[in-house]
N, C-alpha and C. Protein backbone atom coordinates (compact mmCIF):
# COMPACT_ATOMS: atom_id res chain seq x y z
N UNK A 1 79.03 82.55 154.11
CA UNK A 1 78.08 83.65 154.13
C UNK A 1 78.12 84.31 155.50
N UNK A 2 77.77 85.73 155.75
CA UNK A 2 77.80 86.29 156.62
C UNK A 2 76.34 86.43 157.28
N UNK A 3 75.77 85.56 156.78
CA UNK A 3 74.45 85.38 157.00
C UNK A 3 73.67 84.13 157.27
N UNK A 4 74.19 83.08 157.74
CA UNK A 4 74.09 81.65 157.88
C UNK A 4 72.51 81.31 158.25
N UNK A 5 71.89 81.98 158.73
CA UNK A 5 70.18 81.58 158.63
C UNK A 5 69.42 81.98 157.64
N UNK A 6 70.19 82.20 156.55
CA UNK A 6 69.44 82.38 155.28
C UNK A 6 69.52 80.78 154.53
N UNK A 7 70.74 80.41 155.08
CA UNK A 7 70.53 79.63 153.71
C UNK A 7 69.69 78.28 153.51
N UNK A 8 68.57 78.16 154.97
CA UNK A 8 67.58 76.95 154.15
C UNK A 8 66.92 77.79 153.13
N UNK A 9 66.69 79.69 152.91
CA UNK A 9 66.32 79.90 151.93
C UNK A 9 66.69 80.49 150.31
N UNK A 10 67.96 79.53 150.40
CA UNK A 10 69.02 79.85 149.29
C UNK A 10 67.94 79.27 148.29
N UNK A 11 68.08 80.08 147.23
CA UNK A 11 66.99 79.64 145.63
C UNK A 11 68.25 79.62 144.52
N UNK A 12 69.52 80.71 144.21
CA UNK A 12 70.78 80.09 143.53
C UNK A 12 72.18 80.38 144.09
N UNK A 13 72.49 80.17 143.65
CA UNK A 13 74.26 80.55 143.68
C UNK A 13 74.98 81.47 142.39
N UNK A 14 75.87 82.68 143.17
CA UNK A 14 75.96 83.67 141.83
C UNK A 14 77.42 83.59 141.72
N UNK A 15 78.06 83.41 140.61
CA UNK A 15 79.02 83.43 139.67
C UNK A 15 79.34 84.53 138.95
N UNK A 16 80.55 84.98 139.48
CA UNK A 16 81.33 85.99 138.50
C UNK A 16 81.27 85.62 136.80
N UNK A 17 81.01 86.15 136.01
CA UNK A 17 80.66 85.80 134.52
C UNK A 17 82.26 85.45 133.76
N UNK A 18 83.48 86.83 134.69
CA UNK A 18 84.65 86.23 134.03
C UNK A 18 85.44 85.84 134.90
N UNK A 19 85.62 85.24 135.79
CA UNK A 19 86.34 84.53 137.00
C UNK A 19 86.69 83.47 136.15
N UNK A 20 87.49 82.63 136.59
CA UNK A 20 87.78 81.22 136.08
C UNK A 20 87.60 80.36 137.08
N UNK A 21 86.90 79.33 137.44
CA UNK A 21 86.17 78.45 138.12
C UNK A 21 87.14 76.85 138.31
N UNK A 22 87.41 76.21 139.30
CA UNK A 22 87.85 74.85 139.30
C UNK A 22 86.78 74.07 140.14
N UNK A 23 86.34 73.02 139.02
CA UNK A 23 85.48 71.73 139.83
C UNK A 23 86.56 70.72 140.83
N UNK A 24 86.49 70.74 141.76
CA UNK A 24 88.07 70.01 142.65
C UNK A 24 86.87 68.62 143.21
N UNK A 25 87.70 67.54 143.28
CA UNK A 25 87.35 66.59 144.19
C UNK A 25 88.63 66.34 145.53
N UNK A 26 88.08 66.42 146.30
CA UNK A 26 88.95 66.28 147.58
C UNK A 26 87.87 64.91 148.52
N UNK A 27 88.40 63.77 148.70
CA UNK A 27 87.63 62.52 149.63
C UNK A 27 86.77 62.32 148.21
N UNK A 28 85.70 62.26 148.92
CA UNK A 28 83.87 61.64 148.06
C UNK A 28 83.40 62.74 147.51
N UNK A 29 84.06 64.02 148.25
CA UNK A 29 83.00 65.59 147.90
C UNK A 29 83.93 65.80 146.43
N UNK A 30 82.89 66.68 146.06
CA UNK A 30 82.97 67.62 144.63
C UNK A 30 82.67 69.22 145.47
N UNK A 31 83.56 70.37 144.96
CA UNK A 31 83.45 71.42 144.87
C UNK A 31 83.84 72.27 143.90
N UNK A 32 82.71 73.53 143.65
CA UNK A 32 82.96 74.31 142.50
C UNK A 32 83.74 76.03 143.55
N UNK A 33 85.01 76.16 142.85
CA UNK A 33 85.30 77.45 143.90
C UNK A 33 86.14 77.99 142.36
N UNK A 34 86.35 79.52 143.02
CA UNK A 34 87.10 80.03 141.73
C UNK A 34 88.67 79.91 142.13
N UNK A 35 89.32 80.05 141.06
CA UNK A 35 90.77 79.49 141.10
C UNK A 35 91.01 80.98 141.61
N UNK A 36 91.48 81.76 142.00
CA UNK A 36 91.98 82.27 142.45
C UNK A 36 91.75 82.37 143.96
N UNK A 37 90.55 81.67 144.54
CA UNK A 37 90.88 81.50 145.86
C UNK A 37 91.04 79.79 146.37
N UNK A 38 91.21 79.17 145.72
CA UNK A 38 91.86 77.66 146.00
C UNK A 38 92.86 77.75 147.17
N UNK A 39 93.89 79.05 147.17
CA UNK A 39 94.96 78.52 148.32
C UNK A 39 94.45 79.09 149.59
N UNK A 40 93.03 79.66 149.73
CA UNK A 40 92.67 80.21 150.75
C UNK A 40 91.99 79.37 151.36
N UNK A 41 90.86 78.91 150.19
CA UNK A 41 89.87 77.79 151.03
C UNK A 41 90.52 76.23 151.16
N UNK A 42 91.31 76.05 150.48
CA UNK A 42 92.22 74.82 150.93
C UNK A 42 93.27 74.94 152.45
N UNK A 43 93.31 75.83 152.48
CA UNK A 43 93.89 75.94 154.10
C UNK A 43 92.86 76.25 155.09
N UNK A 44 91.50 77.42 154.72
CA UNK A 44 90.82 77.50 155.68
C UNK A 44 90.12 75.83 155.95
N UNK A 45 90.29 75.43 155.18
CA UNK A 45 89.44 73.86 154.91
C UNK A 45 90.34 72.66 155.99
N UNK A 46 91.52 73.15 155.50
CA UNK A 46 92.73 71.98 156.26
C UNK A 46 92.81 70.70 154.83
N UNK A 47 92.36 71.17 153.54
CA UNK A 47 92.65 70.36 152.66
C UNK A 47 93.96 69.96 152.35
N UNK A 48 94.41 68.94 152.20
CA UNK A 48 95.69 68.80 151.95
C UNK A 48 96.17 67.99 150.72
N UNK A 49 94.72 67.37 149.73
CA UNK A 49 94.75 66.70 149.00
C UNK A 49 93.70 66.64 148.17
N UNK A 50 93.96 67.49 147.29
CA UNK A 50 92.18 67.40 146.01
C UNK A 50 93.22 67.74 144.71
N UNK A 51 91.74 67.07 143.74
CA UNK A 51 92.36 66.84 142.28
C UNK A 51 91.53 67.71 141.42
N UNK A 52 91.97 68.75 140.57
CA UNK A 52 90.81 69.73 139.74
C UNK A 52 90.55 68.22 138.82
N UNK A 53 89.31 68.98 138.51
CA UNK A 53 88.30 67.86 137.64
C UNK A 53 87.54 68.75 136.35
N UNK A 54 88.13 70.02 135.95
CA UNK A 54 87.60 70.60 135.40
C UNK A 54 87.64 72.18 135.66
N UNK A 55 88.34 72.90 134.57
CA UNK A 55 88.47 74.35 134.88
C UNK A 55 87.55 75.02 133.32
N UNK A 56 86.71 76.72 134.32
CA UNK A 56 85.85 76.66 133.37
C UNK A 56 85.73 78.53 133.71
N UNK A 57 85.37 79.24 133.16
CA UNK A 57 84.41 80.39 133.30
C UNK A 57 83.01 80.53 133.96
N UNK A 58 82.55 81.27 134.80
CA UNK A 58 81.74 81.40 135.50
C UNK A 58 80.43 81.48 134.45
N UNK A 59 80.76 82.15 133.58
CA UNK A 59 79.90 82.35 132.45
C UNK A 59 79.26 81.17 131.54
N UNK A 60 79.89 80.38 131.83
CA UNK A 60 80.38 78.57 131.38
C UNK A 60 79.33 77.45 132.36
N UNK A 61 79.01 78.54 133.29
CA UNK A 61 78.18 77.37 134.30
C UNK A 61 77.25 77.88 134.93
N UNK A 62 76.51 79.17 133.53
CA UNK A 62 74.99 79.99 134.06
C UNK A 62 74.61 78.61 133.87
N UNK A 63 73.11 79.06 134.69
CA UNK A 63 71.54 78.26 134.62
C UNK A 63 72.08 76.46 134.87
N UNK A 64 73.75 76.06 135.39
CA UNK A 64 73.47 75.01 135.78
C UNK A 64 73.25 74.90 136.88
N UNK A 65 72.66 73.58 137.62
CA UNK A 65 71.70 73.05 138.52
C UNK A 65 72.73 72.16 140.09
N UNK A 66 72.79 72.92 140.52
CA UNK A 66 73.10 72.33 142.17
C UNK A 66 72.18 71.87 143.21
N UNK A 67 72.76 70.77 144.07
CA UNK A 67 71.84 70.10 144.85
C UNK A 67 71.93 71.88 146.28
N UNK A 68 70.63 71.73 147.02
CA UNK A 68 70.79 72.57 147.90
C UNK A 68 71.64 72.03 149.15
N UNK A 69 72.62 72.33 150.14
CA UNK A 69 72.98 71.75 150.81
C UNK A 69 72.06 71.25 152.35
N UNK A 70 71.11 71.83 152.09
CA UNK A 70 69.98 70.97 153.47
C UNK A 70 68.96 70.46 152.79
N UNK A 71 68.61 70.38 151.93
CA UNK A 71 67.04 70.21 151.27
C UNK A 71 66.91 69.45 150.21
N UNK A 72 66.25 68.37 149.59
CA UNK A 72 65.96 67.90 148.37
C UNK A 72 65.52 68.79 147.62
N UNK A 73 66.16 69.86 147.15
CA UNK A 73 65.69 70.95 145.96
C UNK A 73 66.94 71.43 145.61
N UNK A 74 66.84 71.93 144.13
CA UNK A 74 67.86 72.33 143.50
C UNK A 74 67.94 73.83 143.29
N UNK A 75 69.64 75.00 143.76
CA UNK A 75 69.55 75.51 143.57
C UNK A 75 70.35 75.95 142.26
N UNK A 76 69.78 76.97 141.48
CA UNK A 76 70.49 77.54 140.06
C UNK A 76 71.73 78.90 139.98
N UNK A 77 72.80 77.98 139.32
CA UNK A 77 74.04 78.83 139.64
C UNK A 77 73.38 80.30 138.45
N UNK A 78 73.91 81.30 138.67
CA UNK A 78 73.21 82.10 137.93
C UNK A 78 74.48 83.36 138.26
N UNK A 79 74.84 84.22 137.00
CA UNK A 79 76.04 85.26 136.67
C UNK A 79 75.93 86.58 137.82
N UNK A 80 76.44 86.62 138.68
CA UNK A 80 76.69 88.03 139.09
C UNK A 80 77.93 88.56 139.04
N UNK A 81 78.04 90.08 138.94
CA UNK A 81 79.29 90.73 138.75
C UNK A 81 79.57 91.62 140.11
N UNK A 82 78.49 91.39 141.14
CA UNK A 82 79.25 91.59 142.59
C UNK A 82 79.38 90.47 143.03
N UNK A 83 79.97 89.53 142.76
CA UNK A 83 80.77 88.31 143.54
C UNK A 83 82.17 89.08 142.94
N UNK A 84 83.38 88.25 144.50
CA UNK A 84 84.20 89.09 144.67
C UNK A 84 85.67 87.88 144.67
N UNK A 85 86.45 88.34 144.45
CA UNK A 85 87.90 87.40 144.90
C UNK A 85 88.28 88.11 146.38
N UNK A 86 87.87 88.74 146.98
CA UNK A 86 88.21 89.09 147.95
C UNK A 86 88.00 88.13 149.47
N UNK A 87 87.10 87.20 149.42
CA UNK A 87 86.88 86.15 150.67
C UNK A 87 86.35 85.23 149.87
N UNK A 88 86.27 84.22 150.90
CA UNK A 88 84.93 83.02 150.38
C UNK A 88 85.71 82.00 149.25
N UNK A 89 84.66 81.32 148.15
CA UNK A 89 84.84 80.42 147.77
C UNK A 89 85.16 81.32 146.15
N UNK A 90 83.99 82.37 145.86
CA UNK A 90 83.93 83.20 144.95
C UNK A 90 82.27 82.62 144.36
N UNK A 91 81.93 82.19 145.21
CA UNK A 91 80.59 81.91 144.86
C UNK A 91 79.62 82.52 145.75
N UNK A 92 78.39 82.88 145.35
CA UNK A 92 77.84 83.82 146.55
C UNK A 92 76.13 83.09 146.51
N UNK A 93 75.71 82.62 147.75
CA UNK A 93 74.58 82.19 147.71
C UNK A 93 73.56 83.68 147.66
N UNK A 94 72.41 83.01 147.37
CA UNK A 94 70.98 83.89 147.10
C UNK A 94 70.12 83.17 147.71
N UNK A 95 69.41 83.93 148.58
CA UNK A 95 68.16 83.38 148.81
C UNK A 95 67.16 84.04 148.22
């Protein structure tokens, strides 16, 4: 995000409705990113080793439930059609 003091007040995460989505495990972590930017964030990352665990439509994973990354509260992935393949993961937080 280009906005990094928003996100203790992230409430969901927005998903392209027709993107195609990969659940990857890389170590202990799980991440949801869209397949078409895998070879970006795997190098910006320095990943050198993750296994998809599941490929899906963005549309495929409205109203499911993510842990927040600072907080014991859950935020809700939810469809937007300005998320972009252009940077990032292809996921776009909301606060």
């Amino acid at each position: 995000t280009t906005t990094p003091w928003t996100l203790p007040a992230n409430t969901g995460i927005c998903v392209h409705p027709d993107f195609d989505y990969l659940l990857l495990q890389t170590g202990s972590e799980k991440y949801v990113i869209a397949k078409g930017l895998l070879e970006s964030v795997a190098a910006e990352l320095g990943w050198t080793d993750w296994k998809v665990l599941k490929e899906f439509k963005g549309k495929d994973i409205e109203r499911a439930v993510c842990r927040h990354p600072f907080f014991e509260r859950d935020s809700l992935v939810i469809n937007g059609r300005h998320v972009t393949l252009e940077a990032g993961t292809g996921c776009v937080h909301t606060a």
